[in-house]
PDB file of N, CA and C in Angstrom:
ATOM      1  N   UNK A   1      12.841  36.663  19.730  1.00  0.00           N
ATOM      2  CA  UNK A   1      12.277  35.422  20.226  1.00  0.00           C
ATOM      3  C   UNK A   1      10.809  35.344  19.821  1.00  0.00           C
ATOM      4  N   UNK A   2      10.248  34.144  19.058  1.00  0.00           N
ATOM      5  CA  UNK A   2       9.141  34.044  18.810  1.00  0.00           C
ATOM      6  C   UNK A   2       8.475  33.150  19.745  1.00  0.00           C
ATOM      7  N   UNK A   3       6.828  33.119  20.292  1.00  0.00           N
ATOM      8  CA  UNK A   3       6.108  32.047  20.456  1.00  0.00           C
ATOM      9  C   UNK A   3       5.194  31.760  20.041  1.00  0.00           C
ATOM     10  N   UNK A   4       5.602  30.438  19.488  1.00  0.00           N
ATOM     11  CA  UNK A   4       4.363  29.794  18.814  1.00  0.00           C
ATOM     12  C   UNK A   4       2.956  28.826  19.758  1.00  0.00           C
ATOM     13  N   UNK A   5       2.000  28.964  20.058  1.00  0.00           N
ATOM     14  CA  UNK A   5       1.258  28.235  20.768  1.00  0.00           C
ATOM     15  C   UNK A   5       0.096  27.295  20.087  1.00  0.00           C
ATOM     16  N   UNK A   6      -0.125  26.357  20.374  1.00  0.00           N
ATOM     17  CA  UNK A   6      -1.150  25.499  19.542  1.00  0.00           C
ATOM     18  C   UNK A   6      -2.062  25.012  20.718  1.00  0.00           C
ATOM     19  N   UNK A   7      -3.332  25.190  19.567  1.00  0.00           N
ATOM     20  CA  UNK A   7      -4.262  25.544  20.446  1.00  0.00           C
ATOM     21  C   UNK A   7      -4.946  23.888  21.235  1.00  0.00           C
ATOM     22  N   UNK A   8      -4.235  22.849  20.852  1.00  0.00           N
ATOM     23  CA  UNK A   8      -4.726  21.805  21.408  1.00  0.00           C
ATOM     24  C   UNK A   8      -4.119  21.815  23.167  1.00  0.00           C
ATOM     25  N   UNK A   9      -2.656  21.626  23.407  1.00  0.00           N
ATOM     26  CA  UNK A   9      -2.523  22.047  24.933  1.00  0.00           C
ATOM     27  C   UNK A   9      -2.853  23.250  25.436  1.00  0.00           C
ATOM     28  N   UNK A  10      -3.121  24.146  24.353  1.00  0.00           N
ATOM     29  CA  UNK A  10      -3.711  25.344  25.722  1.00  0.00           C
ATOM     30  C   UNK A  10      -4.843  25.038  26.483  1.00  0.00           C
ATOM     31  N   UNK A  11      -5.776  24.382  25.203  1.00  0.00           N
ATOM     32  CA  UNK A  11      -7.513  24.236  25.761  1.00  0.00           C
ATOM     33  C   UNK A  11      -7.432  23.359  26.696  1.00  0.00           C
ATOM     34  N   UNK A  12      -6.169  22.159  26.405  1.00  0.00           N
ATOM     35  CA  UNK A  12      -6.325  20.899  27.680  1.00  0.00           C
ATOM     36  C   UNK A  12      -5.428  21.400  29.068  1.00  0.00           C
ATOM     37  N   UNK A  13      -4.769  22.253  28.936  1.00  0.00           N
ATOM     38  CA  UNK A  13      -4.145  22.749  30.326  1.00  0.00           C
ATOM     39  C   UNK A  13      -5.599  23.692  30.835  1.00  0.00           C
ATOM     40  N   UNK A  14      -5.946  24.629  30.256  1.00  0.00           N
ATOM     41  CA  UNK A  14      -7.251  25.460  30.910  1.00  0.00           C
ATOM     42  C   UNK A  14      -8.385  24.602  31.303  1.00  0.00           C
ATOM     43  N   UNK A  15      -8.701  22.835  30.219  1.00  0.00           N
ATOM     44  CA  UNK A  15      -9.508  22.470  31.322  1.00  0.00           C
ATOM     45  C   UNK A  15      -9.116  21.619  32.187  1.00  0.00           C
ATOM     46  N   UNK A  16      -7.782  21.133  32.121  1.00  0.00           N
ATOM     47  CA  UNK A  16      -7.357  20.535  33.454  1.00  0.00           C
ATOM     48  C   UNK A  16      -7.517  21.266  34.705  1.00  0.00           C
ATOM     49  N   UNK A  17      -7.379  22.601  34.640  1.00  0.00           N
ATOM     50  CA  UNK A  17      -7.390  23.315  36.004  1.00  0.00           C
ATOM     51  C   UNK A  17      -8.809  23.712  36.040  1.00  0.00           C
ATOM     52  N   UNK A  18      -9.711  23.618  35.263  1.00  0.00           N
ATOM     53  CA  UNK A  18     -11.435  23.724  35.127  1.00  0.00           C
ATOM     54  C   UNK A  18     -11.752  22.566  36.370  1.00  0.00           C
ATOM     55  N   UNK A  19     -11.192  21.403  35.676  1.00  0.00           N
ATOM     56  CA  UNK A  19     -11.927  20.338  36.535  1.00  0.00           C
ATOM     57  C   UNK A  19     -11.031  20.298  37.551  1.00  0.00           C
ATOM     58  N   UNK A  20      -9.768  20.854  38.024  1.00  0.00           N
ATOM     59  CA  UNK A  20      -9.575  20.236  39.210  1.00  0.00           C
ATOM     60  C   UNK A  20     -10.272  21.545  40.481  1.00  0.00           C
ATOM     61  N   UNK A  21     -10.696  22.468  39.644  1.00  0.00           N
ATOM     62  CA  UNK A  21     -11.351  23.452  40.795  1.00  0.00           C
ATOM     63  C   UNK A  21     -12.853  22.963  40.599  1.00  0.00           C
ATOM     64  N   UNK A  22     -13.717  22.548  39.513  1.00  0.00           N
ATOM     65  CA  UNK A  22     -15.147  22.077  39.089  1.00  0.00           C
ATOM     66  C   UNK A  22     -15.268  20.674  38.831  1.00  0.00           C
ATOM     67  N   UNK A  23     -14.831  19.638  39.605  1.00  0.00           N
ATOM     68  CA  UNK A  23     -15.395  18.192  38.862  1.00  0.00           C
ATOM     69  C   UNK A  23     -16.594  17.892  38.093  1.00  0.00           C
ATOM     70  N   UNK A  24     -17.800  18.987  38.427  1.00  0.00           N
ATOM     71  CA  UNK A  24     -18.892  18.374  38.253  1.00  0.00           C
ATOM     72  C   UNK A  24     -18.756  19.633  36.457  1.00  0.00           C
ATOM     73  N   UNK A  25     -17.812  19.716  35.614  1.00  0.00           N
ATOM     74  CA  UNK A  25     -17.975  20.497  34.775  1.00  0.00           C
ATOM     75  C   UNK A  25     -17.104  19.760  33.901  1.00  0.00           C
ATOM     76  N   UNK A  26     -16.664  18.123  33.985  1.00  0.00           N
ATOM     77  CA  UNK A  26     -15.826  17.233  33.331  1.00  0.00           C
ATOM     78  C   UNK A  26     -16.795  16.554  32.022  1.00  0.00           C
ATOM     79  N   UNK A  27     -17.827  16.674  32.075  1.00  0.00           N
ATOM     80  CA  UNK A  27     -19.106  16.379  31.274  1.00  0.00           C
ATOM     81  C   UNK A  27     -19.048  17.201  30.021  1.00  0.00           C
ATOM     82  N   UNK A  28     -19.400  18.544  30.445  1.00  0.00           N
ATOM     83  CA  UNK A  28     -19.262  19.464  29.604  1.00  0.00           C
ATOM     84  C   UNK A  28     -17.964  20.107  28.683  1.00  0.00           C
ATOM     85  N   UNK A  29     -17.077  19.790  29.539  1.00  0.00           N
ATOM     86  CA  UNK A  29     -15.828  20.341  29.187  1.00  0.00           C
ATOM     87  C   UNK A  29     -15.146  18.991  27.505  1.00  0.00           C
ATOM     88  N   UNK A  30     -15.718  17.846  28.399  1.00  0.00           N
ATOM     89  CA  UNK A  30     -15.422  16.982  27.558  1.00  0.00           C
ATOM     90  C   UNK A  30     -15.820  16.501  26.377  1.00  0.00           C
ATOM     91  N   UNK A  31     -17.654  17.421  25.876  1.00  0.00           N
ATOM     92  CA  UNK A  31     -18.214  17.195  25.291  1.00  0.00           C
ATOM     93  C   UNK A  31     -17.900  18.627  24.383  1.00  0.00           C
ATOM     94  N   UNK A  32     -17.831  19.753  25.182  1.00  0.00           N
ATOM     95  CA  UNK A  32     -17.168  20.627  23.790  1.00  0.00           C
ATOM     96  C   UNK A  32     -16.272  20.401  23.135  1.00  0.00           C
ATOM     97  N   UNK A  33     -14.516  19.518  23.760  1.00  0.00           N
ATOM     98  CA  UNK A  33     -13.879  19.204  23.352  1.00  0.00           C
ATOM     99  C   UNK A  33     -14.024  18.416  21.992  1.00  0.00           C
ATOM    100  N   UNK A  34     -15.095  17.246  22.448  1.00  0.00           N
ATOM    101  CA  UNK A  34     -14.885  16.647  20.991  1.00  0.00           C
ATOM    102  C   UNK A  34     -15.705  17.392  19.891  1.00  0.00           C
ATOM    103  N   UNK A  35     -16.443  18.495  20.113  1.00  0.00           N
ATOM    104  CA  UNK A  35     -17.658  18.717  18.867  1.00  0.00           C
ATOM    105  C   UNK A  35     -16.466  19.913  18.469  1.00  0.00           C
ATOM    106  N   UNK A  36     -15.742  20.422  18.961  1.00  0.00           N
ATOM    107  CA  UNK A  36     -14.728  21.311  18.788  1.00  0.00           C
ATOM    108  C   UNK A  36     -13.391  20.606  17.369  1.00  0.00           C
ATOM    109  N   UNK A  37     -13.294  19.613  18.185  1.00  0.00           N
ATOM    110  CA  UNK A  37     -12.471  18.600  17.194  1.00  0.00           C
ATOM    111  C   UNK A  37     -13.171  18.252  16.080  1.00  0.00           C
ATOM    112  N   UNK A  38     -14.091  17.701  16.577  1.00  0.00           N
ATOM    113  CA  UNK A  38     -15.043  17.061  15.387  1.00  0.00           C
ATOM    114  C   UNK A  38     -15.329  17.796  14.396  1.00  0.00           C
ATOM    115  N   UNK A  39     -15.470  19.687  14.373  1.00  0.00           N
ATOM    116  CA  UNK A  39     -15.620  20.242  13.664  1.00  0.00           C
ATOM    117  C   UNK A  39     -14.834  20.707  12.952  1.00  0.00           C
ATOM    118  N   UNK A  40     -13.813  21.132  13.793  1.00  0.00           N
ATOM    119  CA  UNK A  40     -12.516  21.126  12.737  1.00  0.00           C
ATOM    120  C   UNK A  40     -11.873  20.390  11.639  1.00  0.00           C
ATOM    121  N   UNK A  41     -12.156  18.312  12.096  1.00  0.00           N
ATOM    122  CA  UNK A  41     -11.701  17.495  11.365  1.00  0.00           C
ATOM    123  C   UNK A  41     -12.517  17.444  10.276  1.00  0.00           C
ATOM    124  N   UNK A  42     -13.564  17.954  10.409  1.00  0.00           N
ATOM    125  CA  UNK A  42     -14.550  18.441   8.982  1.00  0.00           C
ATOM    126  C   UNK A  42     -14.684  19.311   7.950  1.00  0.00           C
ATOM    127  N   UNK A  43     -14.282  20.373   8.542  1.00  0.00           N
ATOM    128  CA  UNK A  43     -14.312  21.531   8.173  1.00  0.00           C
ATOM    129  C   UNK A  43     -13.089  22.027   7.578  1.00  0.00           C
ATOM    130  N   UNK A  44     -11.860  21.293   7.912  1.00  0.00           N
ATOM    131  CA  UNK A  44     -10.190  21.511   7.383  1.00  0.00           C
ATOM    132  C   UNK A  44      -9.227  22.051   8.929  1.00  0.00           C
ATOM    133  N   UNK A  45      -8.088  22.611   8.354  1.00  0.00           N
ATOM    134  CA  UNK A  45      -7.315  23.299   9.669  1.00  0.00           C
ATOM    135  C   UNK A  45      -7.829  23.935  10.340  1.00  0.00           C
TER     136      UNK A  45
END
């Protein structure tokens, strides 16, 4: 049995449970997200 995991729902399940224990960390969480993306969509896979 193999598992394969991709790393876009892992990061959004770990910060779903970020913000529902930290609301005030929905700022941050949301702003690494996109420079995270953003860098990737630049940079290749």
């Amino acid at each position: 049995m193999q598992l394969n995991l991709t790393v876009g729902p892992f990061v959004s399940l770990i910060a779903g449970i970020l913000i529902l224990v930290m609301p005030r960390l929905l700022n941050y969480i949301i702003a690494l997200y996109l420079i995270i993306i953003g860098l990737v969509g630049l940079f290749g896979h």
